[in-house]
C-alpha atoms as a PDB file:
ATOM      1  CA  UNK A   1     -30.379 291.804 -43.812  1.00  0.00           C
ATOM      2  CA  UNK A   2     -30.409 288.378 -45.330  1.00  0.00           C
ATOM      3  CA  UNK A   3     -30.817 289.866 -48.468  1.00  0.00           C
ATOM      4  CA  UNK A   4     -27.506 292.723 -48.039  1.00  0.00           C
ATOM      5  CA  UNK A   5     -25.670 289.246 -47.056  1.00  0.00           C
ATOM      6  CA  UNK A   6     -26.391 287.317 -49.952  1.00  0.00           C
ATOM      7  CA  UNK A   7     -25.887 290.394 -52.863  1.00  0.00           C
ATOM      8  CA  UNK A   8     -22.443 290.636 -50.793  1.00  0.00           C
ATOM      9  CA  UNK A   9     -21.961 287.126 -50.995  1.00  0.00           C
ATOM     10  CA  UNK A  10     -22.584 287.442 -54.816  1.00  0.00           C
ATOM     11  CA  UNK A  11     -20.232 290.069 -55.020  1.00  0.00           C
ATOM     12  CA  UNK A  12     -17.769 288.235 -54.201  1.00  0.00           C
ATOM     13  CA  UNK A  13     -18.096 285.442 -56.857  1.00  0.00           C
ATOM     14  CA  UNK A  14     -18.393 288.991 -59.352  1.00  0.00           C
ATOM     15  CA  UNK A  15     -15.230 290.004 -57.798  1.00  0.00           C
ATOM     16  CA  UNK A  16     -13.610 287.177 -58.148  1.00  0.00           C
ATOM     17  CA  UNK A  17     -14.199 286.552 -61.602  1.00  0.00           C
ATOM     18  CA  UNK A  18     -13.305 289.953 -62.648  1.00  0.00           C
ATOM     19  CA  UNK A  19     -10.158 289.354 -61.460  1.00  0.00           C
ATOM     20  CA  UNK A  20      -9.231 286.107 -62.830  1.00  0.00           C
ATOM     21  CA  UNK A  21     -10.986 286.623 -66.380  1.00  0.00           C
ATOM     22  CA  UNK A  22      -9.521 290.583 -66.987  1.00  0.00           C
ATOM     23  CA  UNK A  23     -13.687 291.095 -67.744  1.00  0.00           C
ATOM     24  CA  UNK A  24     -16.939 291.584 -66.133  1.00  0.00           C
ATOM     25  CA  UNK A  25     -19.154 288.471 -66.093  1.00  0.00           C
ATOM     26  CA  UNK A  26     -22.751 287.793 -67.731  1.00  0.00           C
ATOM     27  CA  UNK A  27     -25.039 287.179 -65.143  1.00  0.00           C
ATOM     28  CA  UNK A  28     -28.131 284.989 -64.983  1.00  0.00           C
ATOM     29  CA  UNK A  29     -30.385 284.764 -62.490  1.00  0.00           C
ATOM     30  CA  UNK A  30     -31.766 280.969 -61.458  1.00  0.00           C
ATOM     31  CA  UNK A  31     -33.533 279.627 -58.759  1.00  0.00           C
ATOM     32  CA  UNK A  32     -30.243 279.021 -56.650  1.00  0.00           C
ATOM     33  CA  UNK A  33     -29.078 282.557 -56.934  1.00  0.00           C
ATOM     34  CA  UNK A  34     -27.101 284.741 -59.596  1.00  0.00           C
ATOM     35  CA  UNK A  35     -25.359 282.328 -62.506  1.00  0.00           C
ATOM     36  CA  UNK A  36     -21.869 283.069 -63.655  1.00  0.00           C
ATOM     37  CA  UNK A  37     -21.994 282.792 -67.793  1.00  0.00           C
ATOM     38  CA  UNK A  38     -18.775 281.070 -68.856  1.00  0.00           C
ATOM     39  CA  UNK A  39     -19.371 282.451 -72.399  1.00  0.00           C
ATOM     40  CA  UNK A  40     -16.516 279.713 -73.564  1.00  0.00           C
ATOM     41  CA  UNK A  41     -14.015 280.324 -70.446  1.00  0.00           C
ATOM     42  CA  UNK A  42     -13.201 277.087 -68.984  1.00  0.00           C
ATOM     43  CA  UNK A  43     -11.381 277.588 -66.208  1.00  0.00           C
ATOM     44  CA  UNK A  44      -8.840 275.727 -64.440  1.00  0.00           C
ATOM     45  CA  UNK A  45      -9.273 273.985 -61.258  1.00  0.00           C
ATOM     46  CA  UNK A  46      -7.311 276.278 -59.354  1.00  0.00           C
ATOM     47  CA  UNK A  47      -9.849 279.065 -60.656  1.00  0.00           C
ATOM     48  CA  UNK A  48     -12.541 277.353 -60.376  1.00  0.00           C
ATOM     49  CA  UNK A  49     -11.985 276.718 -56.618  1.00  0.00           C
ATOM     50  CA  UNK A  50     -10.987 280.603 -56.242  1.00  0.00           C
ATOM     51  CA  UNK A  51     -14.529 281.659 -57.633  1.00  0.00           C
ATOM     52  CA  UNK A  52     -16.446 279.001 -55.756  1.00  0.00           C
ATOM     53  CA  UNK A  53     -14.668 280.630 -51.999  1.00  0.00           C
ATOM     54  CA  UNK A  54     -14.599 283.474 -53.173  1.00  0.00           C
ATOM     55  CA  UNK A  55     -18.581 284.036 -52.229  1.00  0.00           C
ATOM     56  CA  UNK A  56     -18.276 282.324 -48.807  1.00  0.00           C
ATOM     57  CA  UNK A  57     -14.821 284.106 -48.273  1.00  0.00           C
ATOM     58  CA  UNK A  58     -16.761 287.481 -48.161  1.00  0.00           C
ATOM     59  CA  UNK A  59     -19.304 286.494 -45.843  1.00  0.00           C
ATOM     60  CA  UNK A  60     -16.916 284.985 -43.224  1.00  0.00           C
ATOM     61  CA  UNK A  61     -14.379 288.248 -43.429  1.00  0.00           C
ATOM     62  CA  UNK A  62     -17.651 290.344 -42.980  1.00  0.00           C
ATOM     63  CA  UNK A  63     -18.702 288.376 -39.885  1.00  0.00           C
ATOM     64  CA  UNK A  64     -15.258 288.684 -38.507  1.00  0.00           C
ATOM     65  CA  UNK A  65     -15.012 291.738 -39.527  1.00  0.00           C
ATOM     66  CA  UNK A  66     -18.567 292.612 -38.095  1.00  0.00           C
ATOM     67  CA  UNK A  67     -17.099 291.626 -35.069  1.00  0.00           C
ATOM     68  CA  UNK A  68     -14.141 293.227 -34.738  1.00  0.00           C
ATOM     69  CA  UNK A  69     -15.548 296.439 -35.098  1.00  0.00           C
ATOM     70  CA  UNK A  70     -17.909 296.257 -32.287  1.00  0.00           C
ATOM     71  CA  UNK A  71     -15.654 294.975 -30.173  1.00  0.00           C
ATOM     72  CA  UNK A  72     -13.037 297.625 -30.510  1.00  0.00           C
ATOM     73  CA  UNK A  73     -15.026 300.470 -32.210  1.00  0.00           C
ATOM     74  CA  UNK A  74     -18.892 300.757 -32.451  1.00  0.00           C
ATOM     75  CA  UNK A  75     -19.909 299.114 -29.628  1.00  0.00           C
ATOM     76  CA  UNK A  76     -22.360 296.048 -29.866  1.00  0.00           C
ATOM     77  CA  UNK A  77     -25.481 296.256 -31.166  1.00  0.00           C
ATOM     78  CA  UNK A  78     -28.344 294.043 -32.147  1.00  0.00           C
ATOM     79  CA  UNK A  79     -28.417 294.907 -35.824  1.00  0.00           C
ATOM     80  CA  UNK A  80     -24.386 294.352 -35.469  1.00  0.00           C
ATOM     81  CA  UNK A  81     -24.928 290.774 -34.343  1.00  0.00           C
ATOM     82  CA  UNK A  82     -27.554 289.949 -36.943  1.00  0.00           C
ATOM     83  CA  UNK A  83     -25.540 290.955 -39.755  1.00  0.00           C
ATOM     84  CA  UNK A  84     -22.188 289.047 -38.754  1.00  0.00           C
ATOM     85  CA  UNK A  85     -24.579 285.608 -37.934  1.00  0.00           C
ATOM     86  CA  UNK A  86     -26.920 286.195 -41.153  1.00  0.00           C
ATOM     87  CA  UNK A  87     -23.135 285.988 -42.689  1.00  0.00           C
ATOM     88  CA  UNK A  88     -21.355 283.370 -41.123  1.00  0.00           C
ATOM     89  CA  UNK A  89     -24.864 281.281 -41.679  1.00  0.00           C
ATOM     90  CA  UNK A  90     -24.811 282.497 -45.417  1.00  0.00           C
ATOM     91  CA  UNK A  91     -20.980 281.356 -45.563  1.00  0.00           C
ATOM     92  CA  UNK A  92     -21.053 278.157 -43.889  1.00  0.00           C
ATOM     93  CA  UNK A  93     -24.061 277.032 -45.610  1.00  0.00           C
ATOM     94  CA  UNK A  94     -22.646 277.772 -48.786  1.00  0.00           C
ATOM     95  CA  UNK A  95     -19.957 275.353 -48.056  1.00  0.00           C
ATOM     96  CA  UNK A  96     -22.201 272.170 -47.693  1.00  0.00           C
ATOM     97  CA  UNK A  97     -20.966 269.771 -50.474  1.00  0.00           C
ATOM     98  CA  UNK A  98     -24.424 270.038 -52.238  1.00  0.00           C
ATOM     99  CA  UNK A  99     -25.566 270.294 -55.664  1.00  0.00           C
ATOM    100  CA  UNK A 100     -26.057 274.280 -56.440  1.00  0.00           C
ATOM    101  CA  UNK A 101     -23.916 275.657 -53.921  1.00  0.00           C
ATOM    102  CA  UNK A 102     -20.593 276.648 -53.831  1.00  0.00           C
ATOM    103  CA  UNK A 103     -19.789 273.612 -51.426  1.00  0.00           C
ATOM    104  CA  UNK A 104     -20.848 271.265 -54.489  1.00  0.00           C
ATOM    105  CA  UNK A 105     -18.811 272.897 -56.908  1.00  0.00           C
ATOM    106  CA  UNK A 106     -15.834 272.547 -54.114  1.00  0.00           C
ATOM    107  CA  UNK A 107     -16.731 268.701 -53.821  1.00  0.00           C
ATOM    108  CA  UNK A 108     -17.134 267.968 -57.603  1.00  0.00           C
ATOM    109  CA  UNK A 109     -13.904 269.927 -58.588  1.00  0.00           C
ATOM    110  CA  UNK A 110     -12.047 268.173 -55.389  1.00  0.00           C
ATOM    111  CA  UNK A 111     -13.154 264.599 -56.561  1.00  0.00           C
ATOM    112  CA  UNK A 112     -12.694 264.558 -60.096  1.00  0.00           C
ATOM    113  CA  UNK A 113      -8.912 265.827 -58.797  1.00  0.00           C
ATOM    114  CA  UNK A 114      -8.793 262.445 -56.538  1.00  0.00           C
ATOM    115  CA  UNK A 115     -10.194 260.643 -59.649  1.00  0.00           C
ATOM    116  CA  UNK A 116      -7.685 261.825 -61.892  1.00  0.00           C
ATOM    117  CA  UNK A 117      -4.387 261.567 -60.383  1.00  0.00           C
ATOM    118  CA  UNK A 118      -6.100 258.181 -58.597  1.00  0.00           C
ATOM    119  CA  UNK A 119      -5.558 258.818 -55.303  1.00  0.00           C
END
């Protein structure tokens, strides 16, 4: 399940990109998950926040989502309720302002905004 979570979670950033750059991605694969190859794109801040939610984004619509359809649909079932906490956990962690995850990238884009206009 955790696993389903985080190649949606992935596919997200994919997504994302796909839609900002007109192109599919290269992909690398590192110890903190699947790597984005700029390949000589710098993108702006505004993208680069859009691609760094974008991964989280999909995990907290599939929780809610998750949700929604067992409450008014499918019923609620056990493998239901893993899947929408293994992706609101997956989300929400993502979002800590650390090095290597999405949070970070957040945080470093965030501050060097603060540090530039000097706020």
């Amino acid at each position: 399940m955790g696993l389903l979570c985080a190649v949606l979670h992935e596919a997200g950033h994919l997504a994302a990109w796909t839609i900002l750059f007109r192109r599919v991605p290269t992909v690398t694969l590192s110890l903190t998950g699947l790597c984005l190859s700029l390949r000589g794109e710098l993108p702006g801040k505004t993208q680069e926040i859009l691609l760094a939610m974008a991964g989280p984004a999909v995990n907290l619509a599939l929780c809610i989502l998750c949700l929604v359809w067992m409450e008014y649909v499918g019923g609620y079932t056990y493998p239901g309720y893993r899947f929408a906490c293994v992706n609101l956990l997956l989300g929400a962690f993502n979002l800590l302002p650390l090095p290597g995850l999405d949070g970070g990238r957040l945080a470093a884009v965030l501050l060097d905004e603060l540090h530039f206009t000097g706020k």
